[in-house]
N, C-alpha and C. Protein backbone atom coordinates (compact mmCIF):
# COMPACT_ATOMS: atom_id res chain seq x y z
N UNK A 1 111.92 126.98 69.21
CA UNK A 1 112.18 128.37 68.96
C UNK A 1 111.56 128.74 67.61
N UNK A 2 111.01 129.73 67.58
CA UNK A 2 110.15 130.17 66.01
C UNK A 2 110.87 131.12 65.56
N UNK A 3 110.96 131.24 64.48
CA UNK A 3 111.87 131.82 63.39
C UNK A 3 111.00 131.85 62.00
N UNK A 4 110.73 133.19 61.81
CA UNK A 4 110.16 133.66 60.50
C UNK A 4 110.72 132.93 59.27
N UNK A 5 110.18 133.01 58.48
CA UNK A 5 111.27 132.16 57.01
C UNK A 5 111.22 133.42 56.15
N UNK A 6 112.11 134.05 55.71
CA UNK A 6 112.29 135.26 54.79
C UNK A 6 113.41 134.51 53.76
N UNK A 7 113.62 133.31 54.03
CA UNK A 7 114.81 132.90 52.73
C UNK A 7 114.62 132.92 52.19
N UNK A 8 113.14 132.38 51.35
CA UNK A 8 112.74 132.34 50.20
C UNK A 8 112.14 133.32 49.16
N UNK A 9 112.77 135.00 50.16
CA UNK A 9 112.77 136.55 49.82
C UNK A 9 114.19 136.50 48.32
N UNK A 10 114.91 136.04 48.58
CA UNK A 10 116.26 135.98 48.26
C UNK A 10 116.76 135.27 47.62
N UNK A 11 117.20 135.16 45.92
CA UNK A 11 117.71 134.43 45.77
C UNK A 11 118.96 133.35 45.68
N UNK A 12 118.76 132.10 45.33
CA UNK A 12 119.57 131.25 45.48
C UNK A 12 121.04 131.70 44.42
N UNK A 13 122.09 131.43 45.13
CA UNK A 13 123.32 131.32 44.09
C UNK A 13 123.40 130.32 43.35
N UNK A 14 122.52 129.44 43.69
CA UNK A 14 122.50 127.72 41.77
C UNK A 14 121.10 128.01 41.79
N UNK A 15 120.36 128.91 41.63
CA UNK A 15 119.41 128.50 40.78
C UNK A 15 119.07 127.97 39.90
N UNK A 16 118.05 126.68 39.77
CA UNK A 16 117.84 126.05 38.52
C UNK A 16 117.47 126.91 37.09
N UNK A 17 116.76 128.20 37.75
CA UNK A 17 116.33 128.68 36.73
C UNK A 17 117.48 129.39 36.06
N UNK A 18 118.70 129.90 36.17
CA UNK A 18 119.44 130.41 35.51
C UNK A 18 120.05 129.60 34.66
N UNK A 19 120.11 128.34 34.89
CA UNK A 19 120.63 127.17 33.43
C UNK A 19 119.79 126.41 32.28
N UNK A 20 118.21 127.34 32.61
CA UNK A 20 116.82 126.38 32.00
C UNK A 20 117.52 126.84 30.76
N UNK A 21 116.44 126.45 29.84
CA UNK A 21 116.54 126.90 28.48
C UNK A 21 115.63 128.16 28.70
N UNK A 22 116.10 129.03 27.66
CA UNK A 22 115.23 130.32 27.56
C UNK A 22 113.55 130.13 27.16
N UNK A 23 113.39 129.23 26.44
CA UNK A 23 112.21 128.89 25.87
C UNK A 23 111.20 128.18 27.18
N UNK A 24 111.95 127.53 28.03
CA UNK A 24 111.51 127.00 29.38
C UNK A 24 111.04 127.90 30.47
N UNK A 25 112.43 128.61 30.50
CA UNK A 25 112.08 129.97 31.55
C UNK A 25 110.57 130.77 31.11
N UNK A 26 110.62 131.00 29.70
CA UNK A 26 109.63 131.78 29.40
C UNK A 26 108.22 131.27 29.57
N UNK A 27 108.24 129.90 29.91
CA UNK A 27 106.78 129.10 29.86
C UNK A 27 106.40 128.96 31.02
N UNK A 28 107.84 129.13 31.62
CA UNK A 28 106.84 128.95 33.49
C UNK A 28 106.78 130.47 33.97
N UNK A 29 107.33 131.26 33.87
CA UNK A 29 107.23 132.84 33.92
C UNK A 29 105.57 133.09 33.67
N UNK A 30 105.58 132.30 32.44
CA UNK A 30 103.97 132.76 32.04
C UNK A 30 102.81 132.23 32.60
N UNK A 31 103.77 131.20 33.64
CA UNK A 31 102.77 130.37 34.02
C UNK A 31 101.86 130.78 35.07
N UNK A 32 100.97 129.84 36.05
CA UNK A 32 100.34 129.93 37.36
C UNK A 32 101.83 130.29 38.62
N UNK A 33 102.57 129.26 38.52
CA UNK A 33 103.49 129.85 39.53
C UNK A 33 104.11 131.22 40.24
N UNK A 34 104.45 132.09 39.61
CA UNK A 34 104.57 133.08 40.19
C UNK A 34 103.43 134.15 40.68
N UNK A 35 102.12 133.98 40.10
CA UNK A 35 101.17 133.99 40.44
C UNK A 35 100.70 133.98 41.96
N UNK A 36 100.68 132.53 42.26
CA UNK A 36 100.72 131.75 43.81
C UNK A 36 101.82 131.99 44.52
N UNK A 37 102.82 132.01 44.05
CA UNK A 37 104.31 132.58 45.07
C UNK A 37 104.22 134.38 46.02
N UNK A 38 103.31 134.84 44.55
CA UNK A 38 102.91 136.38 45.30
C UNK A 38 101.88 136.51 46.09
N UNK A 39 101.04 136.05 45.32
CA UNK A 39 99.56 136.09 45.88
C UNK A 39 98.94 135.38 47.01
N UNK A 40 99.86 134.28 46.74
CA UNK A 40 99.18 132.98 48.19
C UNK A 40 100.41 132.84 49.43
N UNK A 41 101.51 132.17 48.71
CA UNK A 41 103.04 131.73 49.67
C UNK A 41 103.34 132.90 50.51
N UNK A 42 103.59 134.00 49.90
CA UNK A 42 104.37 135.42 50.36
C UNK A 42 103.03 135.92 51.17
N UNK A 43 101.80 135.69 51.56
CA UNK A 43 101.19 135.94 52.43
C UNK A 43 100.39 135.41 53.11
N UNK A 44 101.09 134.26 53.65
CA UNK A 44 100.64 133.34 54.83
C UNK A 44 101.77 133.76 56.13
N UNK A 45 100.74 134.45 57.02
CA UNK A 45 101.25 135.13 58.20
C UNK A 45 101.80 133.98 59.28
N UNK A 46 102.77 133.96 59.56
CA UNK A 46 103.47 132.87 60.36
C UNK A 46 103.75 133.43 61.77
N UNK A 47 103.15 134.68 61.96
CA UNK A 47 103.57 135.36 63.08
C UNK A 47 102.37 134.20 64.33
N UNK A 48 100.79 134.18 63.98
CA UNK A 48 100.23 133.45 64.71
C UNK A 48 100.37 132.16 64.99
N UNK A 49 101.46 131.17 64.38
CA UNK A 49 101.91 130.02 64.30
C UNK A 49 102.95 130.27 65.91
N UNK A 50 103.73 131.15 66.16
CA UNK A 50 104.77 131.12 67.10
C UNK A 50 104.72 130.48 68.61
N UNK A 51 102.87 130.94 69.02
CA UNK A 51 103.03 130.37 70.13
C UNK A 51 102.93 128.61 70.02
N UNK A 52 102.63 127.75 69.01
CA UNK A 52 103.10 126.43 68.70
C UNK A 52 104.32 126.18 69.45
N UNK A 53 105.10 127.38 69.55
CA UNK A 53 106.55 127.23 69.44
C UNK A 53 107.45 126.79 71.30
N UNK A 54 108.40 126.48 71.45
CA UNK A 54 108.67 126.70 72.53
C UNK A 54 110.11 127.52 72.30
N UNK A 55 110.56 127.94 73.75
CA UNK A 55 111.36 129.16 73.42
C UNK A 55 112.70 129.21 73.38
N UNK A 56 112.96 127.52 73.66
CA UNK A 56 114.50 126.70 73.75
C UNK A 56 114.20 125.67 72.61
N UNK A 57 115.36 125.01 71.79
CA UNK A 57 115.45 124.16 71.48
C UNK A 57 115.86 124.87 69.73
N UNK A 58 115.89 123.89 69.10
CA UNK A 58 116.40 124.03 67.39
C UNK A 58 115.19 124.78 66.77
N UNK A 59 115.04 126.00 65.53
CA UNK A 59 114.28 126.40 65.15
C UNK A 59 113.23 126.04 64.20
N UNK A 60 112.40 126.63 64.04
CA UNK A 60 111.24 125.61 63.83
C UNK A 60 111.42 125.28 62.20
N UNK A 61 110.29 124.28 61.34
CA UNK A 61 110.53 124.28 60.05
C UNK A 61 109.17 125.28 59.68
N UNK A 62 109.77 125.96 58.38
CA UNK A 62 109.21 126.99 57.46
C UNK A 62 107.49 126.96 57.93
N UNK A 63 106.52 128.03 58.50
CA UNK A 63 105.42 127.30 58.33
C UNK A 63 104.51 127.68 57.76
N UNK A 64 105.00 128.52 56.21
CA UNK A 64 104.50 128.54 55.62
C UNK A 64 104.38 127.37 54.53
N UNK A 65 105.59 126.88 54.36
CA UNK A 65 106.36 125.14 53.87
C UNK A 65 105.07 124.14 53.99
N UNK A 66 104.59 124.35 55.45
CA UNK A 66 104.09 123.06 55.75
C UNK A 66 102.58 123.41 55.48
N UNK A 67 102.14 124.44 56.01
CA UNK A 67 100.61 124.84 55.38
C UNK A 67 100.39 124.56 54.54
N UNK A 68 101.37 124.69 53.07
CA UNK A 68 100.75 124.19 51.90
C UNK A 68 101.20 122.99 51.81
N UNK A 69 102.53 121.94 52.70
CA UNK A 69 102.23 120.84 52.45
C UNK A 69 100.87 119.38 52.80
N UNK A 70 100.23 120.23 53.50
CA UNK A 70 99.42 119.68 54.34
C UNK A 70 98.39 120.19 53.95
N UNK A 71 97.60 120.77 52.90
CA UNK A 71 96.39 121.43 53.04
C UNK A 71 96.22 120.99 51.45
């Protein structure tokens, strides 16, 4: 079964980043990361991944997750 991933729209209630140090937060803020989270992660279309999918069974894993684990 295929299932969009929008969780990672939303944040977490323990985020790591709310206990960093301020001086920490501010270095990865500045960093490349949020950068790639907008620009690259948040627009890898997962809609053409679905027919992979079948239309019974447990839902699929993230595939935007795996594109970049694999590439």
């Amino acid at each position: 079964m295929f299932r969009e991933n929008n969780s990672h729209r939303q944040a977490s209630f323990f985020d790591s980043t709310d206990t960093m140090d301020p001086h920490v937060k501010a270095r990865l803020d500045k960093s490349w990361t949020p950068i790639f989270y907008e620009y690259v992660f948040c627009k890898i279309k997962e809609k053409p991944f679905a027919v992979l999918y079948s239309d019974i069974g447990a839902p699929n894993f993230p595939v935007n997750i795996i594109l970049l684990c694999y590439n």
